[in-house]
N, C-alpha and C. Protein backbone atom coordinates (compact mmCIF):
# COMPACT_ATOMS: atom_id res chain seq x y z
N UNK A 1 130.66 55.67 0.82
CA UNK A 1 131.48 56.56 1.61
C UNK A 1 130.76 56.82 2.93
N UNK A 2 131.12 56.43 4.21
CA UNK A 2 130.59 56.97 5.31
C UNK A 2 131.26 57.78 5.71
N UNK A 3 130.38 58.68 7.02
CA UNK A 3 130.43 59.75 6.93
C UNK A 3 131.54 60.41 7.78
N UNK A 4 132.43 60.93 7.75
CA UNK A 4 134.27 60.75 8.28
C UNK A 4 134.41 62.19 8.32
N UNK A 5 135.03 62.32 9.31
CA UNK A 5 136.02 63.85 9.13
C UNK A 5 137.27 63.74 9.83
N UNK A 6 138.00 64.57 10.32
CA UNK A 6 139.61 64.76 10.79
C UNK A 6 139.36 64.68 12.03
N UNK A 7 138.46 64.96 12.83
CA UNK A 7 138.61 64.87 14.06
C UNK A 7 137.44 64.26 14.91
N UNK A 8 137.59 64.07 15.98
CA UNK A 8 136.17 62.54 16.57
C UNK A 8 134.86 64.46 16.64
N UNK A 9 135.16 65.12 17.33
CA UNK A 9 135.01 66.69 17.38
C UNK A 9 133.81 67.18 15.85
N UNK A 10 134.92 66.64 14.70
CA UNK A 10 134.42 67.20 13.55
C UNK A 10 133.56 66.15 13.26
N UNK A 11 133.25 65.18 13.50
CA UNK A 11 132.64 64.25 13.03
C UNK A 11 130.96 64.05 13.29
N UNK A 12 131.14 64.34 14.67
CA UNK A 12 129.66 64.56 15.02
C UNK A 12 129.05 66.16 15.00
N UNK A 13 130.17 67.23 14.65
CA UNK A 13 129.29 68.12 14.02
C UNK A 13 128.77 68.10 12.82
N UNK A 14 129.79 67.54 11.75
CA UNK A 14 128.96 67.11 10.57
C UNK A 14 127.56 66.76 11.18
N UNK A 15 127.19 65.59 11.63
CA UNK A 15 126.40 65.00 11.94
C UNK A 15 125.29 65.89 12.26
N UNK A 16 125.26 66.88 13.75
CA UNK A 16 124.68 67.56 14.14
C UNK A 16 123.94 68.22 13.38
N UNK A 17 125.16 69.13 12.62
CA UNK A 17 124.69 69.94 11.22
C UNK A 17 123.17 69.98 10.60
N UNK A 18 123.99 68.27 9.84
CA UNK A 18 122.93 67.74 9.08
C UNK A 18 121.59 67.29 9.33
N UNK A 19 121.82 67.03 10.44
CA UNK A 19 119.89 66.64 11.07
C UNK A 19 119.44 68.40 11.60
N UNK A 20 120.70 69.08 12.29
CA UNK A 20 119.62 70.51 12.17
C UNK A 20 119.08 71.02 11.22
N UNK A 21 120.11 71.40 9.93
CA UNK A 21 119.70 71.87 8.70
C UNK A 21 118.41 71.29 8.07
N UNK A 22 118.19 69.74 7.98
CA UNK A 22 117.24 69.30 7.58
C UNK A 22 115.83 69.62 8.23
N UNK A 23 115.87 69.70 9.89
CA UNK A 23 115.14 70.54 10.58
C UNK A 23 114.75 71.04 10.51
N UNK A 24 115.50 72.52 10.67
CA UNK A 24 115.12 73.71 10.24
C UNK A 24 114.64 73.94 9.04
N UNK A 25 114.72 73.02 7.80
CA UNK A 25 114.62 73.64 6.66
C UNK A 25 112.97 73.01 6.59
N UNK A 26 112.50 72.01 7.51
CA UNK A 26 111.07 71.49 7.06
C UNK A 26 110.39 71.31 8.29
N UNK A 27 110.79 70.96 9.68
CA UNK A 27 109.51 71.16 10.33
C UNK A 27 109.76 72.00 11.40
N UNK A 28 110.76 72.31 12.15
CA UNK A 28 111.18 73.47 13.65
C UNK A 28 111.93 74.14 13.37
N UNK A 29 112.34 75.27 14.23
CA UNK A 29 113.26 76.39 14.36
C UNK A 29 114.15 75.86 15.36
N UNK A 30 113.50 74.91 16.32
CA UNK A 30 114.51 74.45 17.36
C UNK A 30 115.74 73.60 16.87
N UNK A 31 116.79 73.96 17.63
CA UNK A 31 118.45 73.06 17.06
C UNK A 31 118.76 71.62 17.96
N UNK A 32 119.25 71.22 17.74
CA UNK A 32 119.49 70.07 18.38
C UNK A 32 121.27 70.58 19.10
N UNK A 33 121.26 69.99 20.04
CA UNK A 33 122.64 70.09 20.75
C UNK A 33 123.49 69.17 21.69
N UNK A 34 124.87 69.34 21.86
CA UNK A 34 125.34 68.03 22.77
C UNK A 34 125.12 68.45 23.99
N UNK A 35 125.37 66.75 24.21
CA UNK A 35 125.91 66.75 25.90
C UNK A 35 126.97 65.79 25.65
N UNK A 36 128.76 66.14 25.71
CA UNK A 36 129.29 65.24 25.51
C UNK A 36 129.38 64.34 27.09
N UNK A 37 130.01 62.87 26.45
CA UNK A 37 129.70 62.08 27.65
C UNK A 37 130.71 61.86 28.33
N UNK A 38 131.99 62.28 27.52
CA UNK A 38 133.30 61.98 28.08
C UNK A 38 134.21 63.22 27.45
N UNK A 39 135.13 63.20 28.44
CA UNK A 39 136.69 64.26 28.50
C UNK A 39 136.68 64.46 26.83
N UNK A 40 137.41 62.99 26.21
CA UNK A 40 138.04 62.54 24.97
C UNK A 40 137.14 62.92 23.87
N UNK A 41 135.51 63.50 24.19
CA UNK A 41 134.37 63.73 23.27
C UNK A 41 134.45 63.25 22.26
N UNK A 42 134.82 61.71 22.57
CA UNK A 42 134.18 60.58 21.62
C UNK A 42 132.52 59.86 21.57
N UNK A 43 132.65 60.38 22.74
CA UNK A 43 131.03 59.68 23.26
C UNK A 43 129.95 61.15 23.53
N UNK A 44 128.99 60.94 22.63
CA UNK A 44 127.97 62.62 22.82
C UNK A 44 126.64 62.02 22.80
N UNK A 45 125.72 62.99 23.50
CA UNK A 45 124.36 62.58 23.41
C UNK A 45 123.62 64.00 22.66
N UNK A 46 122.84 63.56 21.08
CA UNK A 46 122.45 65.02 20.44
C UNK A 46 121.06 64.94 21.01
N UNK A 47 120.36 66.02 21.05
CA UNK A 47 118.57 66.28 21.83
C UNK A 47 118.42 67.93 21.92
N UNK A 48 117.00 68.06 21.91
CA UNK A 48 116.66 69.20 22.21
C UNK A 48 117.00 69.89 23.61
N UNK A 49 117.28 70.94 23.96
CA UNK A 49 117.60 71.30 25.49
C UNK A 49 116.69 72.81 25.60
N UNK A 50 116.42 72.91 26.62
CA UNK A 50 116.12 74.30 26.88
C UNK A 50 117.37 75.03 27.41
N UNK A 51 116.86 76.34 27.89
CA UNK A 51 117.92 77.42 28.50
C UNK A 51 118.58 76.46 29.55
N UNK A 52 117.74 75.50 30.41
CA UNK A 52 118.54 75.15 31.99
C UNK A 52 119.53 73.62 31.37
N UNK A 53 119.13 73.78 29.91
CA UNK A 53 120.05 72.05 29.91
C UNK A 53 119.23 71.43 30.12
N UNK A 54 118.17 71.14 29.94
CA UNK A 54 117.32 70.23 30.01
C UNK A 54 116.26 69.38 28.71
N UNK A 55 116.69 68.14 29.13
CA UNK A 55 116.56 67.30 27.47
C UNK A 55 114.75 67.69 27.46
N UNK A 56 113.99 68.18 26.32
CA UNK A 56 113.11 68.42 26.48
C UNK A 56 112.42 68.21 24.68
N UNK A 57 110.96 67.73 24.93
CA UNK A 57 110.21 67.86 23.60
C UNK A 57 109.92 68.82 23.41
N UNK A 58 109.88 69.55 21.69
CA UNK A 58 109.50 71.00 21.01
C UNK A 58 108.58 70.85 20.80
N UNK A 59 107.87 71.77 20.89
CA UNK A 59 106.23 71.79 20.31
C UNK A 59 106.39 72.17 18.89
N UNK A 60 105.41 71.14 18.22
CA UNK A 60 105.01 71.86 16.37
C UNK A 60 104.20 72.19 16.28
N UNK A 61 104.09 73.49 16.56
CA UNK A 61 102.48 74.53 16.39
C UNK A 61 102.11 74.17 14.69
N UNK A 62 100.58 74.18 14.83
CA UNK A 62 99.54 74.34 15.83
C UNK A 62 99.08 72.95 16.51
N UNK A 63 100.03 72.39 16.26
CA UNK A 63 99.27 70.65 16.42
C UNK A 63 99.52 70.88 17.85
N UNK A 64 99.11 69.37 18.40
CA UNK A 64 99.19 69.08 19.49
C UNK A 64 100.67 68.75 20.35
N UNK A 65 101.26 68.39 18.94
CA UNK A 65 102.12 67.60 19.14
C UNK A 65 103.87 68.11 19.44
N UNK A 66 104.60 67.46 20.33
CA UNK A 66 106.08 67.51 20.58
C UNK A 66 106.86 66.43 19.75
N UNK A 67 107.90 67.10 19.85
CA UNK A 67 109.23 66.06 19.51
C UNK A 67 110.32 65.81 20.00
N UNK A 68 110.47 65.07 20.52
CA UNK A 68 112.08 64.49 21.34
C UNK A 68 112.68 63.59 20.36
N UNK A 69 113.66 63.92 20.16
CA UNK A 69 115.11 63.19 19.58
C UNK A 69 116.44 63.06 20.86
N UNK A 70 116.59 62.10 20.55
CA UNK A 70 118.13 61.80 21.31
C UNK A 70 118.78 60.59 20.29
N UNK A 71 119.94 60.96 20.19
CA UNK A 71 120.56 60.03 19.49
C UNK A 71 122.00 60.44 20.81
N UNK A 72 122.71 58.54 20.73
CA UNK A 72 123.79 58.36 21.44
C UNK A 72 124.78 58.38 20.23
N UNK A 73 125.94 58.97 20.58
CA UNK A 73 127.14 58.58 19.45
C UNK A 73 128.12 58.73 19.91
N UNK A 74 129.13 58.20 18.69
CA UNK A 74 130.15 57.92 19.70
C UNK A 74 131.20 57.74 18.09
N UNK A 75 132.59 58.53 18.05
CA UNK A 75 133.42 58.62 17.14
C UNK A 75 134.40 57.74 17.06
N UNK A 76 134.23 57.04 16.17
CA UNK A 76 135.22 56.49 15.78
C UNK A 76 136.69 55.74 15.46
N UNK A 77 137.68 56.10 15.28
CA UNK A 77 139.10 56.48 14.48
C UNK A 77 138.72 55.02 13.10
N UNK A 78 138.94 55.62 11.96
CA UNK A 78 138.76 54.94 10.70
C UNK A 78 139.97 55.65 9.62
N UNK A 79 141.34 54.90 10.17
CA UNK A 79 142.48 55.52 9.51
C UNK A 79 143.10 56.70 10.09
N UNK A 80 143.24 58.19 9.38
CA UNK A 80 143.39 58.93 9.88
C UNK A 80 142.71 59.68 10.01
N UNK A 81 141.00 59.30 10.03
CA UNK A 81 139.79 59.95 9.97
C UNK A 81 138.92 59.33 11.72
N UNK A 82 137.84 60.20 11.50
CA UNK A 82 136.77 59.49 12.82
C UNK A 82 136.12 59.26 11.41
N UNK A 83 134.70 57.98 12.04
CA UNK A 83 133.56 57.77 11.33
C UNK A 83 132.54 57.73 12.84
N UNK A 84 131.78 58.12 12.22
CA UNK A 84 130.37 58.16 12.89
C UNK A 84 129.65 56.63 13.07
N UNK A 85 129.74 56.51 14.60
CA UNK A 85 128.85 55.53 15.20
C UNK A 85 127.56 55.72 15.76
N UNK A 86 126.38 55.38 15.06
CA UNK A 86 125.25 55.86 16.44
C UNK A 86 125.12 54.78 16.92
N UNK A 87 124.76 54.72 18.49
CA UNK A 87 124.50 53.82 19.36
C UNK A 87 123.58 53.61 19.36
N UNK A 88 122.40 54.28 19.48
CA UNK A 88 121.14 54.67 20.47
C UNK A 88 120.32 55.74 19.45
N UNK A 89 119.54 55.75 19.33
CA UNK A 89 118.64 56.50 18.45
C UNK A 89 117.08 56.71 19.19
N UNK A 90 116.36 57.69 19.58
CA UNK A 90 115.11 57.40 20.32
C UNK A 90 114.10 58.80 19.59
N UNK A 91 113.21 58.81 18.79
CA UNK A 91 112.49 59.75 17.72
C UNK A 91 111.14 59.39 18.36
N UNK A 92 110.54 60.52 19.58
CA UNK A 92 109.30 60.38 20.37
C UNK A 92 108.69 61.59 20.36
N UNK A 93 106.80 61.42 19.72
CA UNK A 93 105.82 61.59 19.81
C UNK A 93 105.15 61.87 21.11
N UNK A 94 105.10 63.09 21.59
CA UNK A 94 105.03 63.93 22.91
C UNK A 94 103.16 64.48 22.63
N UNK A 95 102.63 64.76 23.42
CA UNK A 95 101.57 65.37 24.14
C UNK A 95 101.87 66.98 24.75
N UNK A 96 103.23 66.84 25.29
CA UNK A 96 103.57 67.34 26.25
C UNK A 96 105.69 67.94 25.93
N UNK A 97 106.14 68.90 26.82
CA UNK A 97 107.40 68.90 26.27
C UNK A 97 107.81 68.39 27.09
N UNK A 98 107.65 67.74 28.02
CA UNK A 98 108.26 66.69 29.09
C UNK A 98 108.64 65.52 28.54
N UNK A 99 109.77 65.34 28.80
CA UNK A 99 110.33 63.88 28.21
C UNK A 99 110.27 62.63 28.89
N UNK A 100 109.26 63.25 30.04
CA UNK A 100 109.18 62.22 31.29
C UNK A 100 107.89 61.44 31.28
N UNK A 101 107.22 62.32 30.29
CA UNK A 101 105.98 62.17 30.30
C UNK A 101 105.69 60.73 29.08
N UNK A 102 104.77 60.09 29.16
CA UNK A 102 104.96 58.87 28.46
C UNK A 102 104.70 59.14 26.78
N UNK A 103 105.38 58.85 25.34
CA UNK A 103 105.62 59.37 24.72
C UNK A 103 104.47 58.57 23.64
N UNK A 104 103.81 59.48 22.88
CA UNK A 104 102.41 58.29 22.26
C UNK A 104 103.21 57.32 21.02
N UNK A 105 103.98 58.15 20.23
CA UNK A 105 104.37 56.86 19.70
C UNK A 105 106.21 57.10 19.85
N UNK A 106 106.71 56.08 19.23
CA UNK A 106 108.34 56.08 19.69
C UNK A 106 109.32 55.21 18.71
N UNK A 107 109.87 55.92 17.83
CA UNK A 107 111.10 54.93 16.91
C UNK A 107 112.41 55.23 17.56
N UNK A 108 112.79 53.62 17.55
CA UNK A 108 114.21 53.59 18.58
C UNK A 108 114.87 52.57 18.21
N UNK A 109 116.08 53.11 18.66
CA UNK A 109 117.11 51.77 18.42
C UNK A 109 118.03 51.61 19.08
N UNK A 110 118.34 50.26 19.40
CA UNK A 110 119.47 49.97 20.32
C UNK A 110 120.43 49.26 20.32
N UNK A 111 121.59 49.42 19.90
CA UNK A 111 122.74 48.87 19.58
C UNK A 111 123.64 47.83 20.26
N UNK A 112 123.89 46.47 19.94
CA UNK A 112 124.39 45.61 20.69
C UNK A 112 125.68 46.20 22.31
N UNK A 113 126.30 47.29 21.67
CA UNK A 113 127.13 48.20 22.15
C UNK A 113 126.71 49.33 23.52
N UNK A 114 125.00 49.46 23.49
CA UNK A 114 124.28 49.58 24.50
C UNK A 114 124.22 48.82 25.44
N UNK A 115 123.52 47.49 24.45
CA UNK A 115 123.02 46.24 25.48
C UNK A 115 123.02 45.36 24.34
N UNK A 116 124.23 44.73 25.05
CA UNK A 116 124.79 43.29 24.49
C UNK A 116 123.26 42.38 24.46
N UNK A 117 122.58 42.47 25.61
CA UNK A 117 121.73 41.08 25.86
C UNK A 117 120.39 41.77 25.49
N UNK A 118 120.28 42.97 24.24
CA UNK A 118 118.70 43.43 24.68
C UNK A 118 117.88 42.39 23.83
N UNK A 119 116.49 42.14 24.47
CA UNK A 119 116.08 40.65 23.65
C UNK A 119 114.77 41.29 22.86
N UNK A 120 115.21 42.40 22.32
CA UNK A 120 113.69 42.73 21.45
C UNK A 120 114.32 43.29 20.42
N UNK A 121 113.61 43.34 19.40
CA UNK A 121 113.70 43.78 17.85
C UNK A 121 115.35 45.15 18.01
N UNK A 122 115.68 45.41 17.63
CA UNK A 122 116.94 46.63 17.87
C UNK A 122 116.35 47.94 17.25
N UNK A 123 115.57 47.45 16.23
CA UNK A 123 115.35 49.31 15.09
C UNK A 123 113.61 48.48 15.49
N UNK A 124 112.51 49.61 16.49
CA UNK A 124 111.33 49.03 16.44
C UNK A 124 110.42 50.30 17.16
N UNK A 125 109.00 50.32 16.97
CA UNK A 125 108.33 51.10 17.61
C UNK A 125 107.27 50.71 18.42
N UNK A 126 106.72 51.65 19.56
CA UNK A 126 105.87 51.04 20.09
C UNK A 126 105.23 52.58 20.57
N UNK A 127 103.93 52.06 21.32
CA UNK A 127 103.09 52.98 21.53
C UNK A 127 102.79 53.44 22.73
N UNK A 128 102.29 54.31 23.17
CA UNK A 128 101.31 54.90 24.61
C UNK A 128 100.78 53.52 25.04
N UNK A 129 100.73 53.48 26.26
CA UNK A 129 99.91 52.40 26.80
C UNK A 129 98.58 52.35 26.73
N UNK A 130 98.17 53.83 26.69
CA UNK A 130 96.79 53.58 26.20
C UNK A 130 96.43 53.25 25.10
N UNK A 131 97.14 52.96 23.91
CA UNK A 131 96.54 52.36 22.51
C UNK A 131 96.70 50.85 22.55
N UNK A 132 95.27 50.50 22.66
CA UNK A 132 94.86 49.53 22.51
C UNK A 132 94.91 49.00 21.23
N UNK A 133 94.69 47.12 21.27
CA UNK A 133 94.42 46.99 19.84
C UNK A 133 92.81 46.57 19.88
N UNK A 134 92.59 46.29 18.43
CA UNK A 134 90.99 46.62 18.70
C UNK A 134 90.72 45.05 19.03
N UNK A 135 91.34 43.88 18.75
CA UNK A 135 91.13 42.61 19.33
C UNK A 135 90.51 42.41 20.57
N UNK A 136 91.79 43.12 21.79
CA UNK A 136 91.54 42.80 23.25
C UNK A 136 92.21 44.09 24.15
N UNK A 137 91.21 44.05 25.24
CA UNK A 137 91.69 44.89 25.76
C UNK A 137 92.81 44.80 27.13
N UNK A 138 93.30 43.18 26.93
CA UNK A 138 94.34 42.78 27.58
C UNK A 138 95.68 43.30 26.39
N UNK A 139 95.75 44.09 25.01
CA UNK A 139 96.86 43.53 24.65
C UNK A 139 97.41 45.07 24.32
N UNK A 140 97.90 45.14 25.14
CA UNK A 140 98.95 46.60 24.92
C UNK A 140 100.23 47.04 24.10
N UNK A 141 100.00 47.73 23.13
CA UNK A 141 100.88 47.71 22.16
C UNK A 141 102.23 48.66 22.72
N UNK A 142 101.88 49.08 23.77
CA UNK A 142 103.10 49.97 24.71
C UNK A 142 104.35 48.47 24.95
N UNK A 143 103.50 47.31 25.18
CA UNK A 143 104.51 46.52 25.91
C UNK A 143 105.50 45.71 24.63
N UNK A 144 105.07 45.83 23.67
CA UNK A 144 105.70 45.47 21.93
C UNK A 144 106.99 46.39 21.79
N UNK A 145 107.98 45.68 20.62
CA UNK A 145 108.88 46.41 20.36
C UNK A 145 108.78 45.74 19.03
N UNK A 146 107.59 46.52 18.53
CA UNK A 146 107.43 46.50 16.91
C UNK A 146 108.40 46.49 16.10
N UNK A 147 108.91 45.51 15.20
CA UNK A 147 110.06 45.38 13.97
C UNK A 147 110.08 46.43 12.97
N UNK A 148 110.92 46.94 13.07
CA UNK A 148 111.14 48.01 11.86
C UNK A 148 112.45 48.10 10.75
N UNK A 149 112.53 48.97 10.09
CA UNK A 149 113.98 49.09 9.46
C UNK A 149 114.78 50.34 10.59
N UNK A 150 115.81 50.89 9.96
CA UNK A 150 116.47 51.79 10.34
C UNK A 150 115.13 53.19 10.35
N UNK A 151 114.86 53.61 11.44
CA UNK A 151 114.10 55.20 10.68
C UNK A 151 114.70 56.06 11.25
N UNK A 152 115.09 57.11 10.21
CA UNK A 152 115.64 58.04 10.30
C UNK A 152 115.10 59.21 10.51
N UNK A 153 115.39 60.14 10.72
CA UNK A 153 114.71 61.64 11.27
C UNK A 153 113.78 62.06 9.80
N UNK A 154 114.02 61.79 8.41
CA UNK A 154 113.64 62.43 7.67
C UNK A 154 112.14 61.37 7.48
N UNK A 155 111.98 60.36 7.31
CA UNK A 155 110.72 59.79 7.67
C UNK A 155 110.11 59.69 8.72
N UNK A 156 110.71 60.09 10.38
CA UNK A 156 109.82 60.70 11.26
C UNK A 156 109.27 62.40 10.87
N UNK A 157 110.02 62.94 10.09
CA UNK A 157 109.50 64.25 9.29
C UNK A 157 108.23 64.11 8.32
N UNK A 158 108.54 63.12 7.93
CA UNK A 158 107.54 62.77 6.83
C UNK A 158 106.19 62.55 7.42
N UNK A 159 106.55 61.49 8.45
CA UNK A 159 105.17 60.70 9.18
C UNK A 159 104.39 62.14 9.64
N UNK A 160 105.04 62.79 10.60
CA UNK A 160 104.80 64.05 11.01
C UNK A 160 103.79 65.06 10.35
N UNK A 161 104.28 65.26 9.24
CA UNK A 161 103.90 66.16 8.23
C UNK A 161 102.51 65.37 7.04
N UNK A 162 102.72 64.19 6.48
CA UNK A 162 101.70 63.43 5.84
C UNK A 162 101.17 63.16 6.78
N UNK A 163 101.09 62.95 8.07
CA UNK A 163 100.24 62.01 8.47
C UNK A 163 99.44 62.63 9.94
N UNK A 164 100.15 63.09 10.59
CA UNK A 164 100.15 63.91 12.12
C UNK A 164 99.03 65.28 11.42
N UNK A 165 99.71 66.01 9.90
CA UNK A 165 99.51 67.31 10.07
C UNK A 165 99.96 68.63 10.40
N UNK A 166 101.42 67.93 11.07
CA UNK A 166 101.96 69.42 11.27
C UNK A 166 102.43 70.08 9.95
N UNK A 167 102.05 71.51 10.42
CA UNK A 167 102.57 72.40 9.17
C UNK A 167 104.19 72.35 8.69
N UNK A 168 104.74 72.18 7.61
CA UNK A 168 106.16 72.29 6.88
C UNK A 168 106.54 73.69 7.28
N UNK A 169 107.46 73.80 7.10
CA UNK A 169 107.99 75.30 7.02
C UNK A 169 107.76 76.02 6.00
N UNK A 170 107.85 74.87 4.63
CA UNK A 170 107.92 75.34 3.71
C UNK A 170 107.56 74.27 2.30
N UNK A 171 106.81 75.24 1.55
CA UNK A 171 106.21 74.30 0.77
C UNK A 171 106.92 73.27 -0.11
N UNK A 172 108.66 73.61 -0.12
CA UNK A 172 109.41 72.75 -0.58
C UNK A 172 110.14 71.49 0.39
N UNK A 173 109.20 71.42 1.30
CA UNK A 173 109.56 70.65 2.20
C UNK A 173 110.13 68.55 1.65
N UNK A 174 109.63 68.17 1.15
CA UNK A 174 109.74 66.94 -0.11
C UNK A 174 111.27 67.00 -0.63
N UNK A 175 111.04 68.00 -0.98
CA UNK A 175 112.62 68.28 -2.13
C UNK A 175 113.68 68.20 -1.00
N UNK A 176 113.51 68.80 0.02
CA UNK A 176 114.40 69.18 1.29
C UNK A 176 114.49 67.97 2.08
N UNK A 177 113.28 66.82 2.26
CA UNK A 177 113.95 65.75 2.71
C UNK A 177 114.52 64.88 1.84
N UNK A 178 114.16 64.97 0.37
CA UNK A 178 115.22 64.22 -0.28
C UNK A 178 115.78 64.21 -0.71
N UNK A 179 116.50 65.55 -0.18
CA UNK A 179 118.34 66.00 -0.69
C UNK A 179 118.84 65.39 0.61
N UNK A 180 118.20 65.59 1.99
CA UNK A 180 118.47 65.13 3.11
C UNK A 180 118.44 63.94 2.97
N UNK A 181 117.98 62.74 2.27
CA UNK A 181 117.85 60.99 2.30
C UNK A 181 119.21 60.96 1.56
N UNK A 182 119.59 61.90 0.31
CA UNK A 182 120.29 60.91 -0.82
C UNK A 182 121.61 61.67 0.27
N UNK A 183 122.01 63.03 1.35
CA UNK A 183 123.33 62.88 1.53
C UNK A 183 123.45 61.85 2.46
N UNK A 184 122.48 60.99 3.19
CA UNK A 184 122.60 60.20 4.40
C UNK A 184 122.54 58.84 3.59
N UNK A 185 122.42 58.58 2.49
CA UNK A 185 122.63 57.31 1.75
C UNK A 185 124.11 57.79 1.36
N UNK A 186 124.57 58.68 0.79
CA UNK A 186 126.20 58.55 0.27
C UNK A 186 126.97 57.94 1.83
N UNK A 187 126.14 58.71 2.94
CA UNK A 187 127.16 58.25 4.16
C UNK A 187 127.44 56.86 4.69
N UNK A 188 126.08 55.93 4.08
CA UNK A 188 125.82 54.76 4.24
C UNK A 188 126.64 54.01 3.25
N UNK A 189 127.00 54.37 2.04
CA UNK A 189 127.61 54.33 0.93
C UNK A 189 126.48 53.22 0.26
């Protein structure tokens, strides 16, 4: 069953919803919000914003670290339903809450529907320019578009939390991303 509602409107709030709730329930207080892209608000861009509208990384106290999400989407019609298209997916590893600022690590994806002709991996990550590999110091893993699967917000939660260090919200944080995996697998069907 993917993930459908009555209106292109209702469809990406589901959506919204569900990556805030999962959010909020394990690593920020911050919400995610649109910017639709068109009249017909078939086409939306979800991301963090501040007060001025401005796409910006959250800080996860006490770490060092920010988070920028943007996902592109774009609704559907599937019968007399919308279904949820994402276009564009971009889950970046900040220093800083500037989104301008170069992001240390980065899971992204880019949909033929973006860019018909893009010639690198579509679901892939890559790094800060300053991470070197330990081989050579000609070989920059910034300029790679590392092969990946689909990653979704709840294993950039994970990485985050096992691996980064940032604090959970809550010690049932586990249980909470994987009520969050199994409703985003029914949507996948």
């Amino acid at each position: 069953m993917s993930l459908t509602a009555r209106t292109s409107r209702d469809v990406l709030h589901v959506f919204q919803d569900h990556l805030n709730k999962t959010l909020n329930r394990t690593l920020t207080r911050y919400r995610l919000r649109f910017f639709l892209r068109s009249t017909k608000s078939d086409h939306a861009s979800l991301a963090f914003f501040n007060n001025r509208g401005v796409a910006i990384a959250v800080p996860l106290p006490p770490t060092p670290w920010h988070l920028s999400i943007n996902y592109e989407l774009q609704a559907v019609p599937e019968g007399k339903e919308h279904g949820l298209k994402i276009l564009e997916y971009k889950h970046r590893l900040h220093r800083t809450s500037s989104i301008d600022d170069e992001a240390e690590v980065r899971f992204e994806y880019v949909s033929p529907d973006i860019d018909p002709d893009f010639p690198y991996s579509r679901h892939h990550v890559q790094f800060h320019r300053d991470a070197r590999s330990a081989s050579s110091d000609d070989f920059s893993l910034s300029k790679l578009h590392i092969p990946t699967g689909g990653v979704t917000i709840e294993h950039v939660i994970r990485f985050l939390i096992a691996d980064l260090d940032v604090p959970p919200l809550t010690e049932q944080w586990e249980a909470e991303l994987q009520a969050s995996e199994e409703r985003s697998r029914e949507w996948r069907g």
